[in-house]
C-alpha atoms as a PDB file:
ATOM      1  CA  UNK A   1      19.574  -1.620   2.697  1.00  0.00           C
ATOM      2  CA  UNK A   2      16.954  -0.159   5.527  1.00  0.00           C
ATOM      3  CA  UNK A   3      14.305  -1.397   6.793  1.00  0.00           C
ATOM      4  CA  UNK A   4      10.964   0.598   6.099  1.00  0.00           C
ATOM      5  CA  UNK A   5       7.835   0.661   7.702  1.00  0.00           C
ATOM      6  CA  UNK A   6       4.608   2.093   5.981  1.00  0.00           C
ATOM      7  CA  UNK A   7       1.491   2.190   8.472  1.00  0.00           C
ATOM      8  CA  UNK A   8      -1.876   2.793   6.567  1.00  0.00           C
ATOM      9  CA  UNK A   9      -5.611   3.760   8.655  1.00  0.00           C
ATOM     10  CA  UNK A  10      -7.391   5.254   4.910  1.00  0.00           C
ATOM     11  CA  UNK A  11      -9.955   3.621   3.381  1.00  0.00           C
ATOM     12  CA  UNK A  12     -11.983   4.050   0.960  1.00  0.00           C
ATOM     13  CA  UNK A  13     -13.139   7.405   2.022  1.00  0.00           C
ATOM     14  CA  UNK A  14      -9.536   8.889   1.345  1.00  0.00           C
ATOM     15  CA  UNK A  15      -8.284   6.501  -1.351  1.00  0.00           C
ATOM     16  CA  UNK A  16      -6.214   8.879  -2.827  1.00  0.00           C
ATOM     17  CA  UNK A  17      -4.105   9.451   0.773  1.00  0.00           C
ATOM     18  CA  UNK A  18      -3.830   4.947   0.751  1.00  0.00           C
ATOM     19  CA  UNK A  19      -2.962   5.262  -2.784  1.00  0.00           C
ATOM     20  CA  UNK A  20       0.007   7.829  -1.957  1.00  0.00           C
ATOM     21  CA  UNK A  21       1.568   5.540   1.007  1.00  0.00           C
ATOM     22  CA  UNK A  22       1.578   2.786  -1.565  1.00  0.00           C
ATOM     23  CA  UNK A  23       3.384   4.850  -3.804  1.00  0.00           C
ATOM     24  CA  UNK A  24       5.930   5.428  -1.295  1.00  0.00           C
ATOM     25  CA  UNK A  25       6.530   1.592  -0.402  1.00  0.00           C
ATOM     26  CA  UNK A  26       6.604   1.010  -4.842  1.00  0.00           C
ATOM     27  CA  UNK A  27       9.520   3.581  -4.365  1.00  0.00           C
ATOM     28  CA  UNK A  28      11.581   1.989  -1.248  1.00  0.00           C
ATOM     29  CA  UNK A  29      11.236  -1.826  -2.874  1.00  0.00           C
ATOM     30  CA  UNK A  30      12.735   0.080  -6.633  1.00  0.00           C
ATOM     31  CA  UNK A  31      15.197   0.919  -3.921  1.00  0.00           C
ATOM     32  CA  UNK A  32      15.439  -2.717  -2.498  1.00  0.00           C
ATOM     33  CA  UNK A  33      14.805  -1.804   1.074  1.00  0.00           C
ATOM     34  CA  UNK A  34      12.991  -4.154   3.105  1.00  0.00           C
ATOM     35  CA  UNK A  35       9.318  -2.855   2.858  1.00  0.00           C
ATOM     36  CA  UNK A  36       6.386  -3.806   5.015  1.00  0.00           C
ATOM     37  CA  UNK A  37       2.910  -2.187   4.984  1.00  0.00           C
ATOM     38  CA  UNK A  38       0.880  -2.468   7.986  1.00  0.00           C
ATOM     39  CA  UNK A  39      -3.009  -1.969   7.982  1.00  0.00           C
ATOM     40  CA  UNK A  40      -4.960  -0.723  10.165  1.00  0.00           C
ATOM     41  CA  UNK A  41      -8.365   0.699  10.820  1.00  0.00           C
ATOM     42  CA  UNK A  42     -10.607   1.245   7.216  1.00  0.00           C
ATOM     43  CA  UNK A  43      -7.110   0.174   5.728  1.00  0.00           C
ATOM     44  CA  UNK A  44      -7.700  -3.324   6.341  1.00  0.00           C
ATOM     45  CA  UNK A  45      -9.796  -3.367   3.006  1.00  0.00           C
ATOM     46  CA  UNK A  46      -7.145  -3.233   0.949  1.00  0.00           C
ATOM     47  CA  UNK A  47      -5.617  -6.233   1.794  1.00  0.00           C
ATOM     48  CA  UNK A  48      -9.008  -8.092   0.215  1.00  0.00           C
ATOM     49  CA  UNK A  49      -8.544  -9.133  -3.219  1.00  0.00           C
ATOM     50  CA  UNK A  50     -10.281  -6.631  -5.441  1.00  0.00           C
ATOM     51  CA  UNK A  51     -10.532  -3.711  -3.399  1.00  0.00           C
ATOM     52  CA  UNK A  52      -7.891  -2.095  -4.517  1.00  0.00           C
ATOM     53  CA  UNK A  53      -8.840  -1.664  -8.451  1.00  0.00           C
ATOM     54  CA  UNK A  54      -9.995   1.558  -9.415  1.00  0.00           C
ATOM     55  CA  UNK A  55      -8.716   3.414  -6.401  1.00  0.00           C
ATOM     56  CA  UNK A  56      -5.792   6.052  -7.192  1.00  0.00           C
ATOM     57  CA  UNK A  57      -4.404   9.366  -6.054  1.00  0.00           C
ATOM     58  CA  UNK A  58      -5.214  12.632  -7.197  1.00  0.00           C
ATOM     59  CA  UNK A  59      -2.061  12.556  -9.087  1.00  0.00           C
ATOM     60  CA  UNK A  60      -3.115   9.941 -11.195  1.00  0.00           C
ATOM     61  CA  UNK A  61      -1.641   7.008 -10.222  1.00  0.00           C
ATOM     62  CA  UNK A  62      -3.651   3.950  -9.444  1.00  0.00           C
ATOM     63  CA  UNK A  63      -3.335   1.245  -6.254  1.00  0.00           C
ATOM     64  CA  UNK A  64      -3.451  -1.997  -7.884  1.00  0.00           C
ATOM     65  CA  UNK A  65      -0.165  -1.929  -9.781  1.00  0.00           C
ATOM     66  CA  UNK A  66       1.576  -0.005  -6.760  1.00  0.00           C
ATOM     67  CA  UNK A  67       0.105  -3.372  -4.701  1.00  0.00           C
ATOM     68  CA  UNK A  68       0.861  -5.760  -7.490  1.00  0.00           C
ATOM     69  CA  UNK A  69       4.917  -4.283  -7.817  1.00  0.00           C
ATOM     70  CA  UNK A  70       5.169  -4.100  -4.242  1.00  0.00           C
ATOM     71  CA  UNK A  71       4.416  -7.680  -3.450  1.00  0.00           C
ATOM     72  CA  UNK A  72       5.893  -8.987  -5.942  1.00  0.00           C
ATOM     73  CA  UNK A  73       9.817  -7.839  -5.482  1.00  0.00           C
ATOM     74  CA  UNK A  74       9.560  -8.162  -1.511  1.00  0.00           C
ATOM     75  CA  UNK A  75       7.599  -6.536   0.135  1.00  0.00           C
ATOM     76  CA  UNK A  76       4.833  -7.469   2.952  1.00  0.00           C
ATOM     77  CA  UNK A  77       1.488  -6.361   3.835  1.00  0.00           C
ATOM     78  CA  UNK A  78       0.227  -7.221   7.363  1.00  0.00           C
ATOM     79  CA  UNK A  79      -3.266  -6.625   8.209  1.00  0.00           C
ATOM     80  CA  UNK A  80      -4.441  -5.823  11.672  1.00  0.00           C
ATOM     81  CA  UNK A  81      -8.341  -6.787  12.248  1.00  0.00           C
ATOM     82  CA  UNK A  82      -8.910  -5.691  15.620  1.00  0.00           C
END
């Protein structure tokens, strides 16, 4: 499979935008490409353990488990604190 690359700069003041580009990493490790999310900027935040619950996109779907799936068949998150 490809390789995918998902570079995130929201934070918490555009959750729902963070929220989305999670979705789309959930949807390329269902697809078993080799996923890594890179955070940057007022993205870094997510990477901290709780930060994530209770943020979700206007569509309805919620960070957490898009994190939790994610991580858990594969994928990476690197965090950039510069």
């Amino acid at each position: 499979m490809g390789k995918m690359l998902f570079i995130i700069s929201h934070g918490f003041e555009k959750a729902g935008r963070a929220t989305r580009a999670f979705q789309f990493a959930k949807v390329a490790c269902e697809k078993k490409h080799d996923v890594k999310v890179f955070l940057i900027d007022d993205a870094i935040h997510w990477a901290q353990l709780g930060m994530a619950e209770g943020a979700r996109a206007s569509t309805g779907e919620e960070m957490k488990p898009l994190i939790d799936f994610m991580m858990a068949n594969g994928g990476e998150m690197i965090a950039c604190k510069a």
